[in-house]
Protein backbone atom coordinates (compact mmCIF):
# COMPACT_ATOMS: atom_id res chain seq x y z
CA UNK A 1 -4.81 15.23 10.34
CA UNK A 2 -7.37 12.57 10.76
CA UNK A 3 -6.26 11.46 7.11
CA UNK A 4 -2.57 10.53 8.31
CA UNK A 5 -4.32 8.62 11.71
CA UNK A 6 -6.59 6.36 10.25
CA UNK A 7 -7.32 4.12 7.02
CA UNK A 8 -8.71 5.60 4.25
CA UNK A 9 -11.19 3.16 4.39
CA UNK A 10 -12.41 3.47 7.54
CA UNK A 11 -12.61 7.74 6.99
CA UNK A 12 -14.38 6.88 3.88
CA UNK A 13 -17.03 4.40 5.38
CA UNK A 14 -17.47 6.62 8.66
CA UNK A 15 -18.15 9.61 6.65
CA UNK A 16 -20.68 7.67 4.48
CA UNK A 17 -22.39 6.61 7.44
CA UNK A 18 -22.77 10.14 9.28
CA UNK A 19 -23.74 11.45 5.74
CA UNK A 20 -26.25 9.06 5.72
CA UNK A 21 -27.39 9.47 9.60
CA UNK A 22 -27.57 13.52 9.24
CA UNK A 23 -29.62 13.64 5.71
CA UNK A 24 -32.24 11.19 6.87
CA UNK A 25 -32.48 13.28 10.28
CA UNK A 26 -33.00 16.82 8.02
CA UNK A 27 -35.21 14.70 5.66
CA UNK A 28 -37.95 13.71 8.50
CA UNK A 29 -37.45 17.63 9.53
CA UNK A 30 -38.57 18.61 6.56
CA UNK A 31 -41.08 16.13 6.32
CA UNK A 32 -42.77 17.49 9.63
CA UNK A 33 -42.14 21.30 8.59
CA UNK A 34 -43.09 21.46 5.00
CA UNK A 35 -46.12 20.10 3.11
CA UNK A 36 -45.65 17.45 0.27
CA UNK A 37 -46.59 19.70 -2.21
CA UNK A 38 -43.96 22.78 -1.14
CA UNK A 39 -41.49 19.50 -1.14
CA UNK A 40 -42.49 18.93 -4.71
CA UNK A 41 -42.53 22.25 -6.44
CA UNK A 42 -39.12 22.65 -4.53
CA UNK A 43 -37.64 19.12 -6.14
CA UNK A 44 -38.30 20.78 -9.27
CA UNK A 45 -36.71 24.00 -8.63
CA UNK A 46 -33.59 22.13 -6.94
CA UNK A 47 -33.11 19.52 -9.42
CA UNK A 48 -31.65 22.10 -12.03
CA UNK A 49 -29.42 24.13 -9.66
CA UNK A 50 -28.22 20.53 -8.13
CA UNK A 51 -27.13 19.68 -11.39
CA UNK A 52 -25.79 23.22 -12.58
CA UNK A 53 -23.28 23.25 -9.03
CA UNK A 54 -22.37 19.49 -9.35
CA UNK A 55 -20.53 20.20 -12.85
CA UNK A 56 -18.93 22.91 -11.22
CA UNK A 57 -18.03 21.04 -8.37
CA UNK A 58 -17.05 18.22 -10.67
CA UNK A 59 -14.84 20.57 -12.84
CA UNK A 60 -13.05 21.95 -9.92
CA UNK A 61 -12.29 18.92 -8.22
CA UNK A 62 -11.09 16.54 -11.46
CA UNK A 63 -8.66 19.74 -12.23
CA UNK A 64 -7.39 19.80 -8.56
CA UNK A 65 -7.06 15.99 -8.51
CA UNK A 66 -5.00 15.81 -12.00
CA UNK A 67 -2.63 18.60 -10.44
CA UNK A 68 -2.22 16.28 -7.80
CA UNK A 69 -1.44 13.29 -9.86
CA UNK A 70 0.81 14.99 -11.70
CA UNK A 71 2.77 16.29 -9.28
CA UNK A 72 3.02 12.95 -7.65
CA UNK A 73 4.61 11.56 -10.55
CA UNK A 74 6.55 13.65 -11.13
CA UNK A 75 8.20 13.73 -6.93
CA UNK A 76 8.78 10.03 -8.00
CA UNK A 77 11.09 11.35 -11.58
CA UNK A 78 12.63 13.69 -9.08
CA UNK A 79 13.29 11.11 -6.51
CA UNK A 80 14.65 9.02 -8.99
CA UNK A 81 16.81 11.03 -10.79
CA UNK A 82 18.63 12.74 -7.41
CA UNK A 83 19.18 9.13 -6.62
CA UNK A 84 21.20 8.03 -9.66
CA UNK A 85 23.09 11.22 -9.27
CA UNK A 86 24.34 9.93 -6.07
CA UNK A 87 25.25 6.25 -6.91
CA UNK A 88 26.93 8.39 -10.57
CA UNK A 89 29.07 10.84 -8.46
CA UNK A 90 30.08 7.84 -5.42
CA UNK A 91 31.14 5.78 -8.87
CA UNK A 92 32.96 8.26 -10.74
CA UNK A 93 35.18 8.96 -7.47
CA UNK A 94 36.46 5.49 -7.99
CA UNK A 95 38.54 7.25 -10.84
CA UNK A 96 40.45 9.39 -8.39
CA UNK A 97 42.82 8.54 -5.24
CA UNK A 98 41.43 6.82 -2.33
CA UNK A 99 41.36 10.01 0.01
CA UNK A 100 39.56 12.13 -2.25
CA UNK A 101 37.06 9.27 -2.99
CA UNK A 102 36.48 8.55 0.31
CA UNK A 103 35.92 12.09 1.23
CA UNK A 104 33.22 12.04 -1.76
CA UNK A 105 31.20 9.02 -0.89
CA UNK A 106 30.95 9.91 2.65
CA UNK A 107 29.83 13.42 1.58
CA UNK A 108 27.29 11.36 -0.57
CA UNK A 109 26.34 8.77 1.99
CA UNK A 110 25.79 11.49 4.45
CA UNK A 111 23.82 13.51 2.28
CA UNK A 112 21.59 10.40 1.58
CA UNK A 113 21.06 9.51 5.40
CA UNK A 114 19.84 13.30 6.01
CA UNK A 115 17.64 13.21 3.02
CA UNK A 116 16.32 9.74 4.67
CA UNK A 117 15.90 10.97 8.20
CA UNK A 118 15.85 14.69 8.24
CA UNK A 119 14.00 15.68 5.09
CA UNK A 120 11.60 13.12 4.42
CA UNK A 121 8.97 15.00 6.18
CA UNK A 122 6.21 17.20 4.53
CA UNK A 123 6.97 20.32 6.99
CA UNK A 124 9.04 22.40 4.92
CA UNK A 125 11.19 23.89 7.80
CA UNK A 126 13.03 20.92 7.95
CA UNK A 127 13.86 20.35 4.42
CA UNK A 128 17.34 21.84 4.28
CA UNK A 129 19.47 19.22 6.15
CA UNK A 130 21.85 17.95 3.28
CA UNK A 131 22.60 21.20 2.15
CA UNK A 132 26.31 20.95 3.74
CA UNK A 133 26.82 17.64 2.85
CA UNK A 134 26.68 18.83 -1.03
CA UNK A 135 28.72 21.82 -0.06
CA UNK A 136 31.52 19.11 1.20
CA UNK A 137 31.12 17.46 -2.18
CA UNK A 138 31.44 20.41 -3.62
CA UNK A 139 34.64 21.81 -2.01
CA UNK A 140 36.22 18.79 -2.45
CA UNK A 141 35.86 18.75 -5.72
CA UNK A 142 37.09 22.40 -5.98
CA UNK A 143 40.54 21.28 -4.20
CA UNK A 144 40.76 18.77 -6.81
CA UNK A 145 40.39 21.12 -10.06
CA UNK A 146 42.44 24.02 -7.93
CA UNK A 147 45.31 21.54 -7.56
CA UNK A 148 45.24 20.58 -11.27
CA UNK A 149 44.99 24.31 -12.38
CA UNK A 150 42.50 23.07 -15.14
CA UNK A 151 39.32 21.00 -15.47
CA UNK A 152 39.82 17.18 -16.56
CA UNK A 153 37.55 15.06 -18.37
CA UNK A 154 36.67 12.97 -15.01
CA UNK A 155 36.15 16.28 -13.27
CA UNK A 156 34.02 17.57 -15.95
CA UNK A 157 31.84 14.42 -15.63
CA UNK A 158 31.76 14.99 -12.11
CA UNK A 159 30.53 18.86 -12.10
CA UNK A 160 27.86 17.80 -14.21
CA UNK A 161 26.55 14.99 -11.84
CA UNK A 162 26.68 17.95 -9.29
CA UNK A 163 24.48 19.63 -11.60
CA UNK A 164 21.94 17.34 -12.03
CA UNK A 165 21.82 16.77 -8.16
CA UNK A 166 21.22 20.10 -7.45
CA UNK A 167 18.47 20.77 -10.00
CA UNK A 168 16.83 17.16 -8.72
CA UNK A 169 16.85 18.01 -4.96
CA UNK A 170 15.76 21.63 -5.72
CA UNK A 171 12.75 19.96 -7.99
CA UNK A 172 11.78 17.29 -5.08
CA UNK A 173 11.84 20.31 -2.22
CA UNK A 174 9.79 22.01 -4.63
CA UNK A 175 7.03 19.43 -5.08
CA UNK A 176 6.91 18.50 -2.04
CA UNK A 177 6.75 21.99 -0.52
CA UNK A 178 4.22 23.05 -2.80
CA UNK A 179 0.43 22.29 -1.43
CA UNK A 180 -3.14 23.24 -1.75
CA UNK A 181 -4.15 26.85 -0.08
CA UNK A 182 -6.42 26.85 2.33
CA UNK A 183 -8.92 28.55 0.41
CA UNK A 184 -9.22 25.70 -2.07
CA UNK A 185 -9.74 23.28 0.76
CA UNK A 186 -12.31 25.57 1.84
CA UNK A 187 -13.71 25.03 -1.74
CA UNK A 188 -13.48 21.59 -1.75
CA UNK A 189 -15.00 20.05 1.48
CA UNK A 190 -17.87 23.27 1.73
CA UNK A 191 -18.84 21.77 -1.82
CA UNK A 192 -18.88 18.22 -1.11
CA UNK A 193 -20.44 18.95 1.97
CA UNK A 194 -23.26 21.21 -0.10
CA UNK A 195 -23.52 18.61 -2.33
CA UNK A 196 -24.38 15.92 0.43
CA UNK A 197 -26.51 18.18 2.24
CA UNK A 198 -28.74 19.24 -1.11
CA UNK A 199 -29.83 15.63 -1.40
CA UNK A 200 -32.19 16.31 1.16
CA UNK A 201 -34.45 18.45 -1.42
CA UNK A 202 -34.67 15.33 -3.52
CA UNK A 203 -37.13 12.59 -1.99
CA UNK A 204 -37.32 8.97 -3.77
CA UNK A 205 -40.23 8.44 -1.32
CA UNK A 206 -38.08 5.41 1.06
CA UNK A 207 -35.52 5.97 3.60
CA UNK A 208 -33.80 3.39 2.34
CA UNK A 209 -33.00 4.62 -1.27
CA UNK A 210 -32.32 7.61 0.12
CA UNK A 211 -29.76 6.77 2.92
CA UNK A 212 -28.11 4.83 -0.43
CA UNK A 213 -28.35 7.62 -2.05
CA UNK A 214 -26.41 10.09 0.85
CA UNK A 215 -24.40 7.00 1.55
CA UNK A 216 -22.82 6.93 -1.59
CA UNK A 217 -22.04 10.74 -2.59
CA UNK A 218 -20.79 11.25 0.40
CA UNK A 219 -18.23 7.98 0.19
CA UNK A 220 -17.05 9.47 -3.56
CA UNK A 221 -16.65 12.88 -2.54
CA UNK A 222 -14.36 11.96 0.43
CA UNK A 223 -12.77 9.13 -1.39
CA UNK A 224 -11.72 11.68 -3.63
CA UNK A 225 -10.73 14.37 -0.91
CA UNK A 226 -8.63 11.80 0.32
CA UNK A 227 -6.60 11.28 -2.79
CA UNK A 228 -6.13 14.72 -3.44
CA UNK A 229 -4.76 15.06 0.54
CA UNK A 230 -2.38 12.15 0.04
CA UNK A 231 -0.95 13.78 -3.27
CA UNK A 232 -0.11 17.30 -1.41
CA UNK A 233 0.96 15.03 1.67
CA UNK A 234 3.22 12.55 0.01
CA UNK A 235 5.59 11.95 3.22
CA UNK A 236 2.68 10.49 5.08
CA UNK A 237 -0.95 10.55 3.13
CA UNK A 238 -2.06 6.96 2.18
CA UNK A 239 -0.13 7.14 -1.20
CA UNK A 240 3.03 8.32 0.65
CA UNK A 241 6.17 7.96 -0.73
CA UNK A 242 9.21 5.89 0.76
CA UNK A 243 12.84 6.84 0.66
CA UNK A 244 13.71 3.42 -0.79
CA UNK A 245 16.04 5.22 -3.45
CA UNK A 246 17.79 6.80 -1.05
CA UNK A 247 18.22 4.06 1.66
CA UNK A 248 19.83 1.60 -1.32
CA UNK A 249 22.08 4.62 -2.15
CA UNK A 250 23.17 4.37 1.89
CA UNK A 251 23.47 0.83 1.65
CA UNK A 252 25.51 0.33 -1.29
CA UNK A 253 27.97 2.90 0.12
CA UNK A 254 28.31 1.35 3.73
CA UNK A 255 31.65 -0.51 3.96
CA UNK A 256 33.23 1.11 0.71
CA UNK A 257 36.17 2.95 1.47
């Protein structure tokens, strides 16, 4: 999407500026098809239902843009805390003999380097690479409490990192599976572009204040469209998210043995 291609800037600024090009052209339309008076009466009519649509518009976008915040902060808790599992469970093998630990933190590494190159991507086909790596953790581990007929305090410690992996990885696929329908976008961009359009009922009487005046609607509402994309797109929107945490997981294991 042309959001992903180019700055935000740059979509924000050439948006203001066809806003701005297309309500002046409709404005001198206007001003050739309707009399000054029919203008005015209709100003007056069109002020009230401008203002009764932009609160609604205004509602509706604020709640879809705190959604979006909100689940951006929390992909980053997710993030964070899958991470930590990994470096916890790679650490805690140090407690066992070198072949099991080894067959562990490769499990781990390997499960780090898919998450890095595999699922970092907002298509959710392809987000369920490192699924065997954390069923080779996990059937290692099993060996190790079948062999010892019982459940030590190590292993213990260890199933529960497991568990707190899983329920991270299955919270990031979540968040960053879930995304706006296409029937809110619909919502969204036909009511910003209503709302730019409308200004042409409203005539300050100079072309001037009133390319300023499509200008700068126009550059909020798509400022804010753009947010709210890079929120459901965080692999690649201009607040995307890197897979640092997961990269320093693959570099502290590389070498270890």
């Amino acid at each position: 999407m042309i959001f992903s291609l180019l700055p935000w800037w740059l979509v924000v600024l050439v948006t203001a500026a066809l806003s701005a090009g297309a309500g002046l052209l409709c404005r001198s339309w206007l001003s050739r098809t309707l009399s000054k008076e029919t203008l005015r009466k209709a100003h007056e009519v069109s002020s009230t239902a401008y203002l009764n649509t932009g609160v609604l518009y205004g509602i509706v976008l604020g709640l879809v843009t705190v959604n979006g915040l909100e689940r951006h902060v929390d992909l980053n808790h997710a993030i964070e805390k899958e991470a930590s599992a990994l470096l916890a469970i790679a650490r805690i093998t140090t407690m066992f003999s070198s072949s099991e630990a080894s067959a562990i933190k490769h499990s781990v590494r390997t499960y780090a380097e898919h998450v890095v190159s595999k699922e970092w991507d907002d298509d959710a086909r392809t987000l369920m690479h490192s699924e065997s790596s954390l069923d080779s953790m996990w059937r290692t581990l099993t060996v190790l409490v079948q062999r010892d007929s019982s459940v030590s305090v190590v292993e213990q410690l260890l199933v529960d990192k497991f568990d707190v992996l899983q329920q991270a990885r299955m919270e990031r696929l979540g968040l960053m599976r879930e995304k706006i329908n296409t029937m809110m976008w619909v919502i969204l961009v036909s009511g910003g572009l209503f709302m730019i359009l409308f200004l042409v009922a409203f005539d300050p009487l100079s072309l001037a204040v009133h390319a300023v005046l499509f200008a700068s609607v126009a550059a909020t509402i798509a400022s804010i469209l753009i947010l709210i994309y890079s929120f459901d797109h965080p692999a690649e929107g201009a607040l995307n998210i890197e897979p640092t945490q997961y990269q320093e997981v693959v570099r502290t294991l590389v070498g270890q043995p």
